[in-house]
N, C-alpha and C. Protein backbone atom coordinates (compact mmCIF):
# COMPACT_ATOMS: atom_id res chain seq x y z
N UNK A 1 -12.91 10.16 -19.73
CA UNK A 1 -13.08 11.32 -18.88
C UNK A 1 -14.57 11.58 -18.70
N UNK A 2 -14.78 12.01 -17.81
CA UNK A 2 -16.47 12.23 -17.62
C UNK A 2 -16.87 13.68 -17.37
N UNK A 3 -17.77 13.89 -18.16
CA UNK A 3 -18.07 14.68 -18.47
C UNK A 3 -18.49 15.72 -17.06
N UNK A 4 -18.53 17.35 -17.26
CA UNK A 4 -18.16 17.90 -16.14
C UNK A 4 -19.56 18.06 -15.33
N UNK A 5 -20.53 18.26 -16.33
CA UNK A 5 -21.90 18.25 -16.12
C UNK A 5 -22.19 17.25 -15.13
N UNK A 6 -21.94 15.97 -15.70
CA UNK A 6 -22.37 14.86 -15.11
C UNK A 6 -21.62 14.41 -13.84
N UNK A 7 -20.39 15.06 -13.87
CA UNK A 7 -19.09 14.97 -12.10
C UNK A 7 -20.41 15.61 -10.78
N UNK A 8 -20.44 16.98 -11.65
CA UNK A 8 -21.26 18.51 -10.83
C UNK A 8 -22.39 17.70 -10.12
N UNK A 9 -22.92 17.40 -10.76
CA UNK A 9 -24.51 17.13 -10.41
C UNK A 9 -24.52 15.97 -10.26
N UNK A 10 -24.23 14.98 -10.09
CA UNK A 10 -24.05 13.78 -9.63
C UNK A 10 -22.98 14.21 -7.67
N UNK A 11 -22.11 14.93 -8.00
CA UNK A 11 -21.56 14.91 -6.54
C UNK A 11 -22.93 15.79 -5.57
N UNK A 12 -23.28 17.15 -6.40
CA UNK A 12 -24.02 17.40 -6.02
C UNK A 12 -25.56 17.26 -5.31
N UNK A 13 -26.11 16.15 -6.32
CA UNK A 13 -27.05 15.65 -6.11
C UNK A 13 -27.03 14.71 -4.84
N UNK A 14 -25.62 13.75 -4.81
CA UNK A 14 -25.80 13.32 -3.89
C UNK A 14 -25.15 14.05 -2.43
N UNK A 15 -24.82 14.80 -2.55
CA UNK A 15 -24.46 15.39 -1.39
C UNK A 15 -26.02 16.13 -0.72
N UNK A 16 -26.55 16.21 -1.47
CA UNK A 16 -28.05 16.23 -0.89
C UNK A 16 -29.29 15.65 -0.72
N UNK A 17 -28.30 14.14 -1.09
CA UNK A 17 -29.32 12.92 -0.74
C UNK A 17 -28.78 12.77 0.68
N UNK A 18 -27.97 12.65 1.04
CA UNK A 18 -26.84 12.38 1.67
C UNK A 18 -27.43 13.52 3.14
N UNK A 19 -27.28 14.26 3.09
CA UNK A 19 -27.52 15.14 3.78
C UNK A 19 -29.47 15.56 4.47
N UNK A 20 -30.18 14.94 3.37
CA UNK A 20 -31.41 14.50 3.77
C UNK A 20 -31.58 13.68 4.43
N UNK A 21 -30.56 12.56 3.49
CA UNK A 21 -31.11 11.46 4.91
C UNK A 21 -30.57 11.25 6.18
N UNK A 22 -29.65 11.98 6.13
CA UNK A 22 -29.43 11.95 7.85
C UNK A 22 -29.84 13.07 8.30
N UNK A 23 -30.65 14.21 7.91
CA UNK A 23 -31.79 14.72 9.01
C UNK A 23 -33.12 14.05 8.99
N UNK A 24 -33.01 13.10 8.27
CA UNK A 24 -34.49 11.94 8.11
C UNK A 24 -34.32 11.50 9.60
N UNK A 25 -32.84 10.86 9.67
CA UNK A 25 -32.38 10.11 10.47
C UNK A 25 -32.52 10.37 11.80
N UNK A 26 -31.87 11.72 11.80
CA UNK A 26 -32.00 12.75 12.80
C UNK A 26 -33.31 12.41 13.91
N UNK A 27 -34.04 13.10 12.71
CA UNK A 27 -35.66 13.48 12.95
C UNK A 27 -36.20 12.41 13.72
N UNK A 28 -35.88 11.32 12.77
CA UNK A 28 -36.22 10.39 13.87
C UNK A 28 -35.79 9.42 15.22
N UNK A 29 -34.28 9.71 15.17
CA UNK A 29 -33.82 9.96 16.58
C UNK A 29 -34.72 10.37 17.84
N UNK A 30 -34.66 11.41 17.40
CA UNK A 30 -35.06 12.76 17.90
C UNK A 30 -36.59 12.11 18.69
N UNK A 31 -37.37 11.95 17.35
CA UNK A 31 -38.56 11.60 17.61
C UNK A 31 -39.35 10.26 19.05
N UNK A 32 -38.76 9.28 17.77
CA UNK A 32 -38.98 8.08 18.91
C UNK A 32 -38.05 6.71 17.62
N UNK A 33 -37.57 6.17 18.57
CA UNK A 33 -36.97 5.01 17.44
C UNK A 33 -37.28 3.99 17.38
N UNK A 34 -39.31 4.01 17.66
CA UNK A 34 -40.10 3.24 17.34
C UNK A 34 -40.29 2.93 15.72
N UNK A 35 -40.29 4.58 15.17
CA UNK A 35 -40.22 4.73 13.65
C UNK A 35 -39.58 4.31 12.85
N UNK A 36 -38.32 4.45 13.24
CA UNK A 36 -37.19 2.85 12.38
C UNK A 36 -38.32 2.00 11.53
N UNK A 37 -38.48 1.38 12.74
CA UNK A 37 -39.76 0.01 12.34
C UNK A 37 -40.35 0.44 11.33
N UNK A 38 -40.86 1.19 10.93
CA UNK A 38 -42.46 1.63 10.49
C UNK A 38 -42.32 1.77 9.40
N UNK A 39 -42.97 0.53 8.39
CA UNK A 39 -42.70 0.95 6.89
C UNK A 39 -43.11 1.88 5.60
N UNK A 40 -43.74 2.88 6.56
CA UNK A 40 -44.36 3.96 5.83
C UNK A 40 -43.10 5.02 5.76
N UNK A 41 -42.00 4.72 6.73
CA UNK A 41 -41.10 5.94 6.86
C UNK A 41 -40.40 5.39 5.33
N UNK A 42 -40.01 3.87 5.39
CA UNK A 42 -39.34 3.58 4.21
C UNK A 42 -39.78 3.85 3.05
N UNK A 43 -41.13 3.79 2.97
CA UNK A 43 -41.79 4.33 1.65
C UNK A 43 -41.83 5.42 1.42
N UNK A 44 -41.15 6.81 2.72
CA UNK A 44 -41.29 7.93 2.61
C UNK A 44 -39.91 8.17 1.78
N UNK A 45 -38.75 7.35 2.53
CA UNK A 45 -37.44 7.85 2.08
C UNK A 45 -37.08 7.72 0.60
N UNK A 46 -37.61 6.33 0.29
CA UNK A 46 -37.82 5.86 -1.31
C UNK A 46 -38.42 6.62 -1.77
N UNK A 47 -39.71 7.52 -1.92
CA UNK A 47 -40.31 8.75 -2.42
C UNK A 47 -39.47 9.83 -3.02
N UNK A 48 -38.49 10.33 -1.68
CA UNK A 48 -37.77 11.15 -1.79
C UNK A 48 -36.51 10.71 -2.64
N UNK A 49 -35.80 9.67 -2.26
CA UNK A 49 -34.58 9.44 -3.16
C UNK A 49 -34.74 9.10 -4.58
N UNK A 50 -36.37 8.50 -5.19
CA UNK A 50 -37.18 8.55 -6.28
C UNK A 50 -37.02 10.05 -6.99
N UNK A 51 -37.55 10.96 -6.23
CA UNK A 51 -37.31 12.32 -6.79
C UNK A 51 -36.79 13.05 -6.70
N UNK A 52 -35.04 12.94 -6.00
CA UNK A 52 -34.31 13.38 -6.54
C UNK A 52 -33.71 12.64 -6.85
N UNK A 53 -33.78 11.37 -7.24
CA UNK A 53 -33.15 10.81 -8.93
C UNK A 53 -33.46 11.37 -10.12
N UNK A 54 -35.14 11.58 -9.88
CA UNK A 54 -35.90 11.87 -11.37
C UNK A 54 -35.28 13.61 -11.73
N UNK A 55 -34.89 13.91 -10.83
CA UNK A 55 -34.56 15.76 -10.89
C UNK A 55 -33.22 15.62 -11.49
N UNK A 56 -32.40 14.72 -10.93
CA UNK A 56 -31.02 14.80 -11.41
C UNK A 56 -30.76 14.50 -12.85
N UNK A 57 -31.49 13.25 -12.96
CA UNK A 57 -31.59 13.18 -14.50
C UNK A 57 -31.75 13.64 -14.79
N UNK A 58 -32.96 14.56 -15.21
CA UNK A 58 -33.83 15.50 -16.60
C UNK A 58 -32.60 16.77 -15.78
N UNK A 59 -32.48 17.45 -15.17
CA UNK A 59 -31.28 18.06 -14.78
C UNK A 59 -30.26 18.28 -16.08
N UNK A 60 -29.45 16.85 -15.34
CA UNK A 60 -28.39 17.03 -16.41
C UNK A 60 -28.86 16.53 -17.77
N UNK A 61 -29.85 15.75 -18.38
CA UNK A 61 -29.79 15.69 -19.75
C UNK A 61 -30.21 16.96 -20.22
N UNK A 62 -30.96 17.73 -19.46
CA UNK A 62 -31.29 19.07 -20.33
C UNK A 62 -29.97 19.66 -20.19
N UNK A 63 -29.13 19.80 -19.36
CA UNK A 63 -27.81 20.72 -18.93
C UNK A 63 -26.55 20.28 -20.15
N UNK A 64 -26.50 18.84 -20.72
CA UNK A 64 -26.16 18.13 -21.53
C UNK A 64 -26.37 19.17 -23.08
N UNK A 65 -27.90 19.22 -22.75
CA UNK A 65 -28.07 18.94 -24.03
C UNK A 65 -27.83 18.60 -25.30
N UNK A 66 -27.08 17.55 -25.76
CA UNK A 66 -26.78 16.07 -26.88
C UNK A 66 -27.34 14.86 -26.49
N UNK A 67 -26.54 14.47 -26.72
CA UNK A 67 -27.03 12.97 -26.61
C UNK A 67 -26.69 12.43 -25.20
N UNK A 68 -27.65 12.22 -24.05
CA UNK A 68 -27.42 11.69 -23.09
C UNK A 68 -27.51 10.37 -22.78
N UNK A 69 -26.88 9.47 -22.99
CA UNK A 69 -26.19 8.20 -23.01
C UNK A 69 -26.69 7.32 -21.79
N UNK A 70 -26.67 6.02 -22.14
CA UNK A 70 -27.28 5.05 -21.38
C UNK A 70 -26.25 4.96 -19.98
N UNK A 71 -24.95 4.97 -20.92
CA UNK A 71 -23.74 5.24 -20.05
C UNK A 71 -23.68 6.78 -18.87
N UNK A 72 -24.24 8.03 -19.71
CA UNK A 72 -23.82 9.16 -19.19
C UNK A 72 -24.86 9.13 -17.74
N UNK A 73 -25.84 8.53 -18.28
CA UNK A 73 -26.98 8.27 -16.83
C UNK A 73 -26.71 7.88 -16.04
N UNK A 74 -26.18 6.49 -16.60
CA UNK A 74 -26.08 5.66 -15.38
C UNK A 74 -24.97 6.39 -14.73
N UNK A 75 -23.41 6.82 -15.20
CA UNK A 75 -22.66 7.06 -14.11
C UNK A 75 -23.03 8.62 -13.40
N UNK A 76 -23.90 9.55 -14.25
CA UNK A 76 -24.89 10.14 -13.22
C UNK A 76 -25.26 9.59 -11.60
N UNK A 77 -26.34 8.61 -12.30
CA UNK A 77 -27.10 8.17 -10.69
C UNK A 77 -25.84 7.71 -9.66
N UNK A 78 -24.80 6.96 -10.58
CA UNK A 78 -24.32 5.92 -9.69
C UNK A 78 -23.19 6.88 -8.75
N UNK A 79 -22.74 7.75 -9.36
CA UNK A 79 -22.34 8.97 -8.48
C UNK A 79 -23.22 9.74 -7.70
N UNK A 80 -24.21 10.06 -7.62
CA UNK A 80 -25.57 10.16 -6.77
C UNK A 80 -26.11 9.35 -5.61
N UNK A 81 -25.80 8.64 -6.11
CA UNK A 81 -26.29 6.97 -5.11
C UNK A 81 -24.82 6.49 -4.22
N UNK A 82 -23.40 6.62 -5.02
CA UNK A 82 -22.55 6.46 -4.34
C UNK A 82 -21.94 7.42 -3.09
N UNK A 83 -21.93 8.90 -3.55
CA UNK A 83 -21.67 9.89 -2.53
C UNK A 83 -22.77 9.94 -1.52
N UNK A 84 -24.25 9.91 -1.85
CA UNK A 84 -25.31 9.89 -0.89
C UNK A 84 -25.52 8.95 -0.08
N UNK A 85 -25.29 7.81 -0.26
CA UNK A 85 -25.31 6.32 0.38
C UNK A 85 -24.12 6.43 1.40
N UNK A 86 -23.07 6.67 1.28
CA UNK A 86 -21.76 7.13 1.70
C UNK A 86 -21.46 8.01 3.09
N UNK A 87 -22.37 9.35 2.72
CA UNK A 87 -22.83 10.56 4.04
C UNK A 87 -23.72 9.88 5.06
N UNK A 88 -24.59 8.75 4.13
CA UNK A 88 -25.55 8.26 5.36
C UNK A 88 -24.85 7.51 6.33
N UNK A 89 -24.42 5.88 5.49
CA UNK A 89 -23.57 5.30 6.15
C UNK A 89 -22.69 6.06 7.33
N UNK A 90 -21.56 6.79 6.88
CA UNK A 90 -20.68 7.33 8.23
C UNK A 90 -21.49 8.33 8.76
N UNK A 91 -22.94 8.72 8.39
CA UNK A 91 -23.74 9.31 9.71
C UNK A 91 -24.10 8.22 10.20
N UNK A 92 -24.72 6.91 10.01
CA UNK A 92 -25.22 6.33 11.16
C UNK A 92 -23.93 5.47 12.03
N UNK A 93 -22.78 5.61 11.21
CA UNK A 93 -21.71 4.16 12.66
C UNK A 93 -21.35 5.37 13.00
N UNK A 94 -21.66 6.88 12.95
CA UNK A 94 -20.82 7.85 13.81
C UNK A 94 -22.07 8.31 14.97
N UNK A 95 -23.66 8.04 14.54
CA UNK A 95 -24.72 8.37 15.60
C UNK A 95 -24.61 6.78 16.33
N UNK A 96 -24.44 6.12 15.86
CA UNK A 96 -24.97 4.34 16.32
C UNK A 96 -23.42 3.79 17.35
N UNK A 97 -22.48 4.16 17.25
CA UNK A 97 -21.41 3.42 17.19
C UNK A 97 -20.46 4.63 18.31
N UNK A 98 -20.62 5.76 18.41
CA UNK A 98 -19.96 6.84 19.14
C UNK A 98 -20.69 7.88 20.18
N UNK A 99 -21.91 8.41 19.33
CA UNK A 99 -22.97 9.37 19.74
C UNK A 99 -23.56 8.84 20.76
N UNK A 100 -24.35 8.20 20.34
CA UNK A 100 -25.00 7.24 21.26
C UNK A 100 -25.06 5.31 21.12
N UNK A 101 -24.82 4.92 21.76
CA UNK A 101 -24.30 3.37 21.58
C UNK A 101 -25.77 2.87 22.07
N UNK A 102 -26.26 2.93 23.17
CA UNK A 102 -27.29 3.03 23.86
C UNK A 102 -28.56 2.69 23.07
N UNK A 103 -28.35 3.76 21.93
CA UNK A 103 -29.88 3.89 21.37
C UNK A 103 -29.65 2.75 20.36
N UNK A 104 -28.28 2.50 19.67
CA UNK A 104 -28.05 0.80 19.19
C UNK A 104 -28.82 -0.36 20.04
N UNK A 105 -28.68 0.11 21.02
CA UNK A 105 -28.68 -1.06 21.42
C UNK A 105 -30.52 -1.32 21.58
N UNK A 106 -31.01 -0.53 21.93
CA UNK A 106 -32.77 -0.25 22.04
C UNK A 106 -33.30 -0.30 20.98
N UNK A 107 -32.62 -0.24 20.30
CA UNK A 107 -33.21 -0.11 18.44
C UNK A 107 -33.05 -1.84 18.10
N UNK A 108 -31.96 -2.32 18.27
CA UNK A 108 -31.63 -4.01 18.18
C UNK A 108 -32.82 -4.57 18.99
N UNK A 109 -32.98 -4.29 20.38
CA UNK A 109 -33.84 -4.95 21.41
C UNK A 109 -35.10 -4.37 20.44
N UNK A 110 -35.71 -3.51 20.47
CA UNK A 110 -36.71 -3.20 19.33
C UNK A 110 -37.19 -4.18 17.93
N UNK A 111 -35.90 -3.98 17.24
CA UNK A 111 -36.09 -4.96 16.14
C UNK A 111 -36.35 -6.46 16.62
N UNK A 112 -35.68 -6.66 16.90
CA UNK A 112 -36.02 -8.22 17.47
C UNK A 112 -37.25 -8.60 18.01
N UNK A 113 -37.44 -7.97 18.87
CA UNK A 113 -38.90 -7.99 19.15
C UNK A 113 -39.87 -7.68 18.26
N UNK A 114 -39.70 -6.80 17.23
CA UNK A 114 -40.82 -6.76 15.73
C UNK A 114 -40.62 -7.56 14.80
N UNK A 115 -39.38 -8.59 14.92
CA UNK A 115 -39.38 -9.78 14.20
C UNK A 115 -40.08 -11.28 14.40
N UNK A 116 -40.09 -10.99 15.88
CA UNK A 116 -40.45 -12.19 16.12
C UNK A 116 -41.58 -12.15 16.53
N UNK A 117 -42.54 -10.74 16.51
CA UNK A 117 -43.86 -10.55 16.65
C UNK A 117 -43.83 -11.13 14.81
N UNK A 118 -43.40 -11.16 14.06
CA UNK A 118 -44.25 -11.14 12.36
C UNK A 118 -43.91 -12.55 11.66
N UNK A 119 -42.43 -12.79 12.66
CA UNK A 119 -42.39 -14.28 12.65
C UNK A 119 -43.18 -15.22 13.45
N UNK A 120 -43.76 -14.82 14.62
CA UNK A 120 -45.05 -15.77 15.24
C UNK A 120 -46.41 -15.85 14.21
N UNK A 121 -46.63 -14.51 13.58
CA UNK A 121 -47.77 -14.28 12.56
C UNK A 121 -47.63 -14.94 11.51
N UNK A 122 -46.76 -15.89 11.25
CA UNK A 122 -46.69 -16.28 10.38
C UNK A 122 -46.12 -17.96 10.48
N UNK A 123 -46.62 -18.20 11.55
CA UNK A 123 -46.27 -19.51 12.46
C UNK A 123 -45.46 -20.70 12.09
N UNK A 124 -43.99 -19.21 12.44
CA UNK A 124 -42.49 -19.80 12.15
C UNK A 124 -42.39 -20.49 13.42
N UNK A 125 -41.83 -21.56 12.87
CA UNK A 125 -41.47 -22.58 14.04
C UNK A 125 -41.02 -22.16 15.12
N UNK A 126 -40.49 -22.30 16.51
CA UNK A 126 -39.95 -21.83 17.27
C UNK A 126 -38.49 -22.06 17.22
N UNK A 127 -37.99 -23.17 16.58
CA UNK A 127 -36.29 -23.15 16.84
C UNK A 127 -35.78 -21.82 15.69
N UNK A 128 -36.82 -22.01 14.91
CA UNK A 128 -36.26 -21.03 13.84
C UNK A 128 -36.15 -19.23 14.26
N UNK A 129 -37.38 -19.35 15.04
CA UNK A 129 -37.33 -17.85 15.59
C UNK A 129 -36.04 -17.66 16.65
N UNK A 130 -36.01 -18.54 17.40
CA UNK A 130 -34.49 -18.50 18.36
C UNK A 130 -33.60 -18.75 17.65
N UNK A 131 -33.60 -19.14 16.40
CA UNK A 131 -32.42 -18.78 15.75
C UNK A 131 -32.08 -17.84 14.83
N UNK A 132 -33.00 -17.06 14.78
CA UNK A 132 -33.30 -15.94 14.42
C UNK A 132 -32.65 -14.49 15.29
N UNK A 133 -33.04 -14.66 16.65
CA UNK A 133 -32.82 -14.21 17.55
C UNK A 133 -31.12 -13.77 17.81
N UNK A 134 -31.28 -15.42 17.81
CA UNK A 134 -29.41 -15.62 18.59
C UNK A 134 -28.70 -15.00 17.02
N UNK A 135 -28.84 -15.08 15.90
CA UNK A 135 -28.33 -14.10 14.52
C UNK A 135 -28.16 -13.05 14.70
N UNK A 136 -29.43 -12.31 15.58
CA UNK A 136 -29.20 -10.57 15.28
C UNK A 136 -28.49 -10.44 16.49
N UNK A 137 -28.51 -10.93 17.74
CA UNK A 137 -27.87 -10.62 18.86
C UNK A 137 -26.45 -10.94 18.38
N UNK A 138 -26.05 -11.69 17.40
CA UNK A 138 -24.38 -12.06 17.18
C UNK A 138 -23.72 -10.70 16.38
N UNK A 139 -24.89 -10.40 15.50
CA UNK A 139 -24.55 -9.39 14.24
C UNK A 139 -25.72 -8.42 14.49
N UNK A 140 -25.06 -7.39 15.19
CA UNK A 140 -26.22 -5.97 14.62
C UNK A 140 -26.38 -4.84 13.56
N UNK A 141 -27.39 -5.06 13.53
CA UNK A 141 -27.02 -3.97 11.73
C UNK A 141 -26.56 -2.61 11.64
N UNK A 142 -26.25 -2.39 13.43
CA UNK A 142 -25.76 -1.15 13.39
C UNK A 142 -24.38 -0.90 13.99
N UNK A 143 -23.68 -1.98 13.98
CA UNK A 143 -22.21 -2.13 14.48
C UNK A 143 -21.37 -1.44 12.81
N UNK A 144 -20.50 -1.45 13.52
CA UNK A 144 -19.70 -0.80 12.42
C UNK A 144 -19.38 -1.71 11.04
N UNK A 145 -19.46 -2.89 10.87
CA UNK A 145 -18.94 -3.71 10.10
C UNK A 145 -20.25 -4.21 9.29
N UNK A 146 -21.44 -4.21 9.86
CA UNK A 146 -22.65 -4.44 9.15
C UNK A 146 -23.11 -3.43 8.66
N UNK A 147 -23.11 -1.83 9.20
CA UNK A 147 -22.83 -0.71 8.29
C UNK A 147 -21.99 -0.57 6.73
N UNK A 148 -20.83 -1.08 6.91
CA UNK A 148 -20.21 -1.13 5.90
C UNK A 148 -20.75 -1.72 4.90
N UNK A 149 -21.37 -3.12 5.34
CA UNK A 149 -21.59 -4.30 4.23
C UNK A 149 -22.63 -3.78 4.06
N UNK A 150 -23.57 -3.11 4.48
CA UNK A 150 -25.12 -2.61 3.70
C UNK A 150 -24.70 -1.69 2.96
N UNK A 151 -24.13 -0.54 3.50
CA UNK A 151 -23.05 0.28 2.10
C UNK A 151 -23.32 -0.47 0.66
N UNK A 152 -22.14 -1.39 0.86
CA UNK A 152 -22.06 -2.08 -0.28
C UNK A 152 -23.46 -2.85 -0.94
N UNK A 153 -24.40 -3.43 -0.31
CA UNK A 153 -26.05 -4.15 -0.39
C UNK A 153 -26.39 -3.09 -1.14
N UNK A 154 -26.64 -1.79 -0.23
CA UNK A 154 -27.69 -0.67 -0.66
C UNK A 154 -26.85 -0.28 -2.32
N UNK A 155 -25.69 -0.39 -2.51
CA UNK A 155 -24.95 0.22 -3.63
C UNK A 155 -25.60 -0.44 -4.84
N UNK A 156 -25.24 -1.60 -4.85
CA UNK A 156 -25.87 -2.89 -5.46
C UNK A 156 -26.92 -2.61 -5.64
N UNK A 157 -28.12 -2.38 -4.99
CA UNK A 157 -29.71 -2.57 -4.74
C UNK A 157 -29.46 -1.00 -5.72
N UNK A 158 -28.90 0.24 -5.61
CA UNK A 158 -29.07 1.46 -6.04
C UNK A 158 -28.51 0.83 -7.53
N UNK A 159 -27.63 0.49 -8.01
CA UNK A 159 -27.23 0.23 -9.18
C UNK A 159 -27.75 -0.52 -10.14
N UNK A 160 -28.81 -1.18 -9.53
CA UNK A 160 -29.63 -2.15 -10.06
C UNK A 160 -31.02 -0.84 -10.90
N UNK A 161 -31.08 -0.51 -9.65
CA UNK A 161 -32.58 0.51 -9.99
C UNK A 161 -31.84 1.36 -10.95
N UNK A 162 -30.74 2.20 -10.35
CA UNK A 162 -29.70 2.84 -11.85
C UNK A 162 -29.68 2.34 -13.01
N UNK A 163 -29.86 1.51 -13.19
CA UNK A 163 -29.77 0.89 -14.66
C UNK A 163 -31.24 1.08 -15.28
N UNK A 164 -32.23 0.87 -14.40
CA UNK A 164 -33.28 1.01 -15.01
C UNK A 164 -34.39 2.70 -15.40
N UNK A 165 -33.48 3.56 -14.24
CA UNK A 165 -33.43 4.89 -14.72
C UNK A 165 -32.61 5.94 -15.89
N UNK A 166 -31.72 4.88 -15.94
CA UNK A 166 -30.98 5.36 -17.43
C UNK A 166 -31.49 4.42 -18.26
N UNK A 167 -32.11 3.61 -18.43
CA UNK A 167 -32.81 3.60 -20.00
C UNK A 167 -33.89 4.16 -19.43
N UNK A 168 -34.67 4.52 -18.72
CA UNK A 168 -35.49 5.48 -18.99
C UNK A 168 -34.81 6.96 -19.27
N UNK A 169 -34.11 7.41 -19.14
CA UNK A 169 -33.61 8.70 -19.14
C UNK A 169 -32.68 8.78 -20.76
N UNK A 170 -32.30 8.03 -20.71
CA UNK A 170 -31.53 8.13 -22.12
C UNK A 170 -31.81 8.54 -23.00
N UNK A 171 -30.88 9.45 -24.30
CA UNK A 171 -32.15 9.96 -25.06
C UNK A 171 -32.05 8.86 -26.53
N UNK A 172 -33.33 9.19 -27.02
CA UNK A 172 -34.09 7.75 -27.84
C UNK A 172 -33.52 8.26 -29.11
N UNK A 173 -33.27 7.84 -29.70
CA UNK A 173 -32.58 8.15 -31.34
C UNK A 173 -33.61 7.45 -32.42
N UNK A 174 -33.94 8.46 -33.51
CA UNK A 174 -34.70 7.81 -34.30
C UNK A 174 -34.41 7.56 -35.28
N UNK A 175 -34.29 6.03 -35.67
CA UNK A 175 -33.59 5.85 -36.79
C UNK A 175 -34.53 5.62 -38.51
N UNK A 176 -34.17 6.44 -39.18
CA UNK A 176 -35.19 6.68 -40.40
C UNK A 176 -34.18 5.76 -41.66
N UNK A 177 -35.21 5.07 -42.18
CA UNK A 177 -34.13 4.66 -43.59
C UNK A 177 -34.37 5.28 -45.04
């Protein structure tokens, strides 16, 4: 059974990861969806989902207060990371896939074109870049089915880093003889 602390604030937490990042998302809709591209936004969002990981933890181990477990962390984050990852996902195949299809599609024509600007910089062959090309035009990352499977990527990629925020978070036991 899991503990109630750790249900609360783990649904919680991520219901407001969740909810950030699709006015991130929003925002930049909104803005221009040149920014997609721009890897300062990614380093912005990682910032943010960084600290409210670090909040949720010390959160509930102080809310705990016993012994907060390598285990109790991790299924902390991973309920954090699972509900928040979750709100984003069915915000973007419900903005990408219904809302506007359109801006899928300018965002794909976009990417492609910033790929194969960084793949010329780096003087990828040419069959490789057209095959590069003809990949994303088959599969877009914002169709409904490549949504899903990053779901699952980003879960993975979150559970990985989860593991390494619960042994940091865990509490340290000192053993005296």
């Amino acid at each position: 059974m899991i503990n109630e602390i750790i249900k609360k604030n783990g649904i919680t937490f991520g219901v407001i990861n969740g909810i950030v990042s699709c006015m991130i998302v929003s925002i930049i809709y909104a803005i221009d969806l040149n920014l997609f591209l721009k890897w300062w936004i990614t380093l912005i969002i990682i910032a943010i989902s960084l600290t409210l990981s670090i909040i949720l933890l010390s959160k509930t181990k102080k809310e705990i207060q016993s012994d907060f477990s390598f285990k109790d962390a991790f299924t902390t984050y991973f309920i954090y990371a699972a509900i928040g990852l979750l709100i984003s996902t069915l915000f973007n195949i419900v903005l990408w896939n219904f809302i506007d299809p359109s801006a899928k599609e300018t965002l794909n024509e976009l990417t492609i074109k910033y790929t194969v600007s960084m793949m010329q910089k780096f003087n990828t062959p040419a069959s490789a870049i057209n095959e590069a090309i003809k990949g994303m035009k088959e599969n877009s990352q914002f169709d409904i089915d490549s949504q899903l499977k990053g779901y699952f990527f980003n879960l993975l990629i979150s559970c990985i880093f989860g593991l390494i925020m619960a042994a940091f978070f865990k509490t340290r036991r000192s053993y005296q003889e």
